[in-house]
N, C-alpha and C. Protein backbone atom coordinates (compact mmCIF):
# COMPACT_ATOMS: atom_id res chain seq x y z
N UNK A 1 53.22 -119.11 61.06
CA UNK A 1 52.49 -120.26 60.58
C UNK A 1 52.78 -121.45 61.50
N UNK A 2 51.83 -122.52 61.52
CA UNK A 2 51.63 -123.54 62.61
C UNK A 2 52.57 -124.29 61.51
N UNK A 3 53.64 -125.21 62.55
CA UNK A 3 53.75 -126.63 62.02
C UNK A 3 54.00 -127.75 62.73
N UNK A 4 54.06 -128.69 61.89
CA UNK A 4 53.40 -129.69 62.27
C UNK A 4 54.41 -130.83 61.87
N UNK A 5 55.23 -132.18 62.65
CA UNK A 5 56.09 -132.72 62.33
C UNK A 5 55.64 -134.07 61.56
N UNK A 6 55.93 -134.47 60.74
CA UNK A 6 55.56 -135.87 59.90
C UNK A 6 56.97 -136.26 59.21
N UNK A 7 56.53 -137.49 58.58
CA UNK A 7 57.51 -138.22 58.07
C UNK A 7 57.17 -138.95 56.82
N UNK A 8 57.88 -138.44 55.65
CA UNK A 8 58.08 -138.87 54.52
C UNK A 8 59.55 -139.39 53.63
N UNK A 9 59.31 -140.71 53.07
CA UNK A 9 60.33 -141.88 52.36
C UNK A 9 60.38 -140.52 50.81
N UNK A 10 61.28 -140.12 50.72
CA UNK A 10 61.95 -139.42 49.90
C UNK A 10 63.17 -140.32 49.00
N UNK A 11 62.79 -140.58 47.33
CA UNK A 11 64.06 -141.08 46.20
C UNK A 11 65.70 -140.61 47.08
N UNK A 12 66.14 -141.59 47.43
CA UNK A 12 67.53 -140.79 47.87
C UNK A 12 68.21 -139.90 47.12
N UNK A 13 68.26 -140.26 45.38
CA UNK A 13 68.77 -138.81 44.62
C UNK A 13 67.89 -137.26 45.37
N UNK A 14 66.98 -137.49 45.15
CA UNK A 14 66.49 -135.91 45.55
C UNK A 14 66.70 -135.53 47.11
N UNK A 15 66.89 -136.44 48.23
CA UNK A 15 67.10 -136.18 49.15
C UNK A 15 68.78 -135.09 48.91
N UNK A 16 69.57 -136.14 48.58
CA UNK A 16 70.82 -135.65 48.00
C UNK A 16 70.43 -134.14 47.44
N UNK A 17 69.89 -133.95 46.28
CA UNK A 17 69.79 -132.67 46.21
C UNK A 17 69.33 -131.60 46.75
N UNK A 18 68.20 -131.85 47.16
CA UNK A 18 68.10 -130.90 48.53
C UNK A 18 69.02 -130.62 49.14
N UNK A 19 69.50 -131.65 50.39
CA UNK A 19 70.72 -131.29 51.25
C UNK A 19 71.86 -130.36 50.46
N UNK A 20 72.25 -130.84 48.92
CA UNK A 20 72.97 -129.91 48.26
C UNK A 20 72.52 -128.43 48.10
N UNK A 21 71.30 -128.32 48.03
CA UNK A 21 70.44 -127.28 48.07
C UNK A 21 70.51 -126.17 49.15
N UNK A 22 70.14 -127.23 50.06
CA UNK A 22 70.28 -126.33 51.57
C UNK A 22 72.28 -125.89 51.69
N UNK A 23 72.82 -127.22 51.44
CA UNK A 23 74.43 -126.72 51.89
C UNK A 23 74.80 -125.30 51.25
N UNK A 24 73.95 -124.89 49.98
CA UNK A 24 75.08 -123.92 49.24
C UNK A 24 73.72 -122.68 49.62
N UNK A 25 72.91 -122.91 50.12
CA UNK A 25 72.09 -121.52 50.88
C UNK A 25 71.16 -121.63 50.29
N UNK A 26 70.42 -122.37 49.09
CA UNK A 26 69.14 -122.17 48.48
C UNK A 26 67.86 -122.30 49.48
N UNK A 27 68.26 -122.63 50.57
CA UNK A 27 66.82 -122.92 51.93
C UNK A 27 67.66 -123.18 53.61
N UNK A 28 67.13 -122.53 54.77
CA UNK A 28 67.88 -122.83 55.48
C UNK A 28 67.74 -124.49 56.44
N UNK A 29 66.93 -124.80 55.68
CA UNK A 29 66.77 -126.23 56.38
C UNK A 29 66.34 -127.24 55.28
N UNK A 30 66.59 -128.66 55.45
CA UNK A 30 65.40 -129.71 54.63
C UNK A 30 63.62 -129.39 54.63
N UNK A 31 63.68 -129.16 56.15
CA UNK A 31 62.13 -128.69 56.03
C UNK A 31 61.92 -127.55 55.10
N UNK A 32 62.41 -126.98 55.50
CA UNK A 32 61.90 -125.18 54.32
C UNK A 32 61.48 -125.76 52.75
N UNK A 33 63.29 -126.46 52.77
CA UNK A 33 63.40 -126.87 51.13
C UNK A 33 61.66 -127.61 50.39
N UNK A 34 61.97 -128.55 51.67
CA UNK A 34 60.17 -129.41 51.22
C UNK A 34 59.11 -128.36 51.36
N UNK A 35 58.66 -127.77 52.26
CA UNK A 35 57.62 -126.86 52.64
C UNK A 35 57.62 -125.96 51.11
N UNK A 36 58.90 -125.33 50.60
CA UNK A 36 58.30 -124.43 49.47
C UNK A 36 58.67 -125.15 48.62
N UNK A 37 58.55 -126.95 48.21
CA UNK A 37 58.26 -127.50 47.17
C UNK A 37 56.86 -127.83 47.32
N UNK A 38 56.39 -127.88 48.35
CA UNK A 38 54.79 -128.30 48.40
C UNK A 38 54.26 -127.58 47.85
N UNK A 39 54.42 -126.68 48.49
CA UNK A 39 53.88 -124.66 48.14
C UNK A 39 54.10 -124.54 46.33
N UNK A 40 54.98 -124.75 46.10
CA UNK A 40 54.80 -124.80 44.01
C UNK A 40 54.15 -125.52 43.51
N UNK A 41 53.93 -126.67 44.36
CA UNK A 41 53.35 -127.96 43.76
C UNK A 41 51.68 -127.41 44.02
N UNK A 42 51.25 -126.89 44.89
CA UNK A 42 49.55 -126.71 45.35
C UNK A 42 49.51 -125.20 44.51
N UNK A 43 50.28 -124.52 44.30
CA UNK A 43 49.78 -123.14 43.34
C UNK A 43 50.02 -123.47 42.03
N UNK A 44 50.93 -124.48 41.39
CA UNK A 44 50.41 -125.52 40.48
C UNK A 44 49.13 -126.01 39.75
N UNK A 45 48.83 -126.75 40.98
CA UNK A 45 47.38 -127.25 41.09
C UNK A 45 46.44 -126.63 40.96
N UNK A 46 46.90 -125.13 41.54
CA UNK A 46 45.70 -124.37 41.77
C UNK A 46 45.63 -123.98 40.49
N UNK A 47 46.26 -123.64 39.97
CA UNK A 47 46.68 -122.95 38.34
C UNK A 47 46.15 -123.66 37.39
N UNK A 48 46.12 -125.44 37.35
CA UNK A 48 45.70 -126.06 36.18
C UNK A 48 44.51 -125.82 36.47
N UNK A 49 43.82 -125.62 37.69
CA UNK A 49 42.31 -126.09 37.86
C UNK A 49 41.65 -124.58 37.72
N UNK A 50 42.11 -123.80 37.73
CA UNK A 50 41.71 -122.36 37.63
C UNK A 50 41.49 -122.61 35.72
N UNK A 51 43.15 -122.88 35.09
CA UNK A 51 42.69 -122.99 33.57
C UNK A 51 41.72 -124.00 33.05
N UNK A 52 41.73 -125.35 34.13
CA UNK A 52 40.82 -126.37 33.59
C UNK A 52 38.98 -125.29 33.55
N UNK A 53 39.33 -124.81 34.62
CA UNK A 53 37.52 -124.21 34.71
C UNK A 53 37.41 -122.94 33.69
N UNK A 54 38.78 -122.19 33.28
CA UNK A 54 38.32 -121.58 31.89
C UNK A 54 38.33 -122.35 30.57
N UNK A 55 39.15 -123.22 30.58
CA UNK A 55 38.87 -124.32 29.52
C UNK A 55 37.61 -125.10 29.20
N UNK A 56 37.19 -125.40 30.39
CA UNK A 56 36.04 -125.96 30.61
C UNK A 56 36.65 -127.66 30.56
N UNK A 57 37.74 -127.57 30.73
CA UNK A 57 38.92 -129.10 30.73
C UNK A 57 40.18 -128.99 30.64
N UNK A 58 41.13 -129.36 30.56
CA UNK A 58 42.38 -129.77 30.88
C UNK A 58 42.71 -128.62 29.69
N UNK A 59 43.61 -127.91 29.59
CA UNK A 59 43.73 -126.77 28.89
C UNK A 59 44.49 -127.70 27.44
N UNK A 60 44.58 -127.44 26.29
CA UNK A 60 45.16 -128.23 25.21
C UNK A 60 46.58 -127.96 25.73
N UNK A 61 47.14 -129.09 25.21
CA UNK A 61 48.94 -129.43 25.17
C UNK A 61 49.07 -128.12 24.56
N UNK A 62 48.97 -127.60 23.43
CA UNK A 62 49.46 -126.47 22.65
C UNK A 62 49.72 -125.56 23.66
N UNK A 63 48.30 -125.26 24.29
CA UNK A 63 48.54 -123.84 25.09
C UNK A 63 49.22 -123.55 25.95
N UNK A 64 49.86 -125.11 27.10
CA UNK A 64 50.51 -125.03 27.79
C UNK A 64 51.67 -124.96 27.61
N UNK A 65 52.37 -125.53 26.25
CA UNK A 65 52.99 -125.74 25.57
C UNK A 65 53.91 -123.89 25.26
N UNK A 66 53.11 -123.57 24.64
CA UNK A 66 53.16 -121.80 24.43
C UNK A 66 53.38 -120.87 26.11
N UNK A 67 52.31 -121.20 27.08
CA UNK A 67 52.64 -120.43 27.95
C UNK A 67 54.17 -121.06 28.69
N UNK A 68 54.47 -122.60 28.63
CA UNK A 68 55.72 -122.31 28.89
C UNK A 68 56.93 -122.16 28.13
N UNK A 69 56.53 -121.23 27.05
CA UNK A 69 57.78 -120.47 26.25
C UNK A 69 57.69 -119.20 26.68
N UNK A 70 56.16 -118.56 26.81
CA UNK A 70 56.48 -117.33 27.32
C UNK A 70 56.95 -116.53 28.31
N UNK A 71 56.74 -118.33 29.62
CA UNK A 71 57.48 -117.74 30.97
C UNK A 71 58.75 -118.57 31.08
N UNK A 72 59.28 -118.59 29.94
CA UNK A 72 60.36 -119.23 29.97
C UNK A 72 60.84 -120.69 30.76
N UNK A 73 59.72 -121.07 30.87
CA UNK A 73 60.34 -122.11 31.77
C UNK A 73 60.43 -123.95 30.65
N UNK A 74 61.04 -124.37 31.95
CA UNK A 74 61.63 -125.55 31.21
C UNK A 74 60.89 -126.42 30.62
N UNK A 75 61.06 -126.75 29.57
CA UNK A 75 60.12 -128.35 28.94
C UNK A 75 59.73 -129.31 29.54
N UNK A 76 58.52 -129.54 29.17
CA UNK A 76 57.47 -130.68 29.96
C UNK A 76 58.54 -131.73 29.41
N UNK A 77 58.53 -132.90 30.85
CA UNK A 77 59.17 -134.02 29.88
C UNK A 77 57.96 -134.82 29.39
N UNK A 78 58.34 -135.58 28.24
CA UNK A 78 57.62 -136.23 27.15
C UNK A 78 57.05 -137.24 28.49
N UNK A 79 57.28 -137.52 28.67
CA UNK A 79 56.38 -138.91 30.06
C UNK A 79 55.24 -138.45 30.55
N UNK A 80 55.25 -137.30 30.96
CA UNK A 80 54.24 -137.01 31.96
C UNK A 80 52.94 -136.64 31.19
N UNK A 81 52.26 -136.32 32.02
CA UNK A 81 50.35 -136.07 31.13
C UNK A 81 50.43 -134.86 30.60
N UNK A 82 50.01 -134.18 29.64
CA UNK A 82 50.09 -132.78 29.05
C UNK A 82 48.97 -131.92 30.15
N UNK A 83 48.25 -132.85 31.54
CA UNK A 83 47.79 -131.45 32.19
C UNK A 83 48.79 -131.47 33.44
N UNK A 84 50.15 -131.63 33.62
CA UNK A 84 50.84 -130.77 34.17
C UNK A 84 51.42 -129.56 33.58
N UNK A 85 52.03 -128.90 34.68
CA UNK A 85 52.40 -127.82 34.20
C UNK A 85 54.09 -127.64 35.29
């Protein structure tokens, strides 16, 4: 895959965690670490908009609600819009 060098102002906490990230082996570089947070973040995207077009809209809080009990994953925090995921 092609890449390509740019520059992004990153919260210093999460910078911090990354680098913690990378130190204990979870990615072998900062770049990687970012590159396959983009990569969750756009199959994400792709995912709400795949359910928005079987919904015919933003899928209900409930349902998302339910599918993330069934894939176990962590709780939406209360702040954000009910069409993340």
């Amino acid at each position: 895959m092609r890449t390509e060098r740019v520059t992004v102002s990153l919260p210093a906490e999460l910078l911090a965690e990354a680098r913690t990230a990378v130190g204990r082996g979870a990615a072998p570089s900062i770049s990687a670490y970012i590159a396959e947070a983009v990569s969750a973040r756009q199959l994400r995207d792709r995912s709400l908009a795949t359910l928005a077009d079987l919904y015919g809209g933003p899928p209900p809080p409930a349902e998302l609600e339910h599918a993330r009990e069934t894939l176990r994953l962590l709780p939406q925090p209360r702040s954000s819009s009910p069409s993340t995921v």
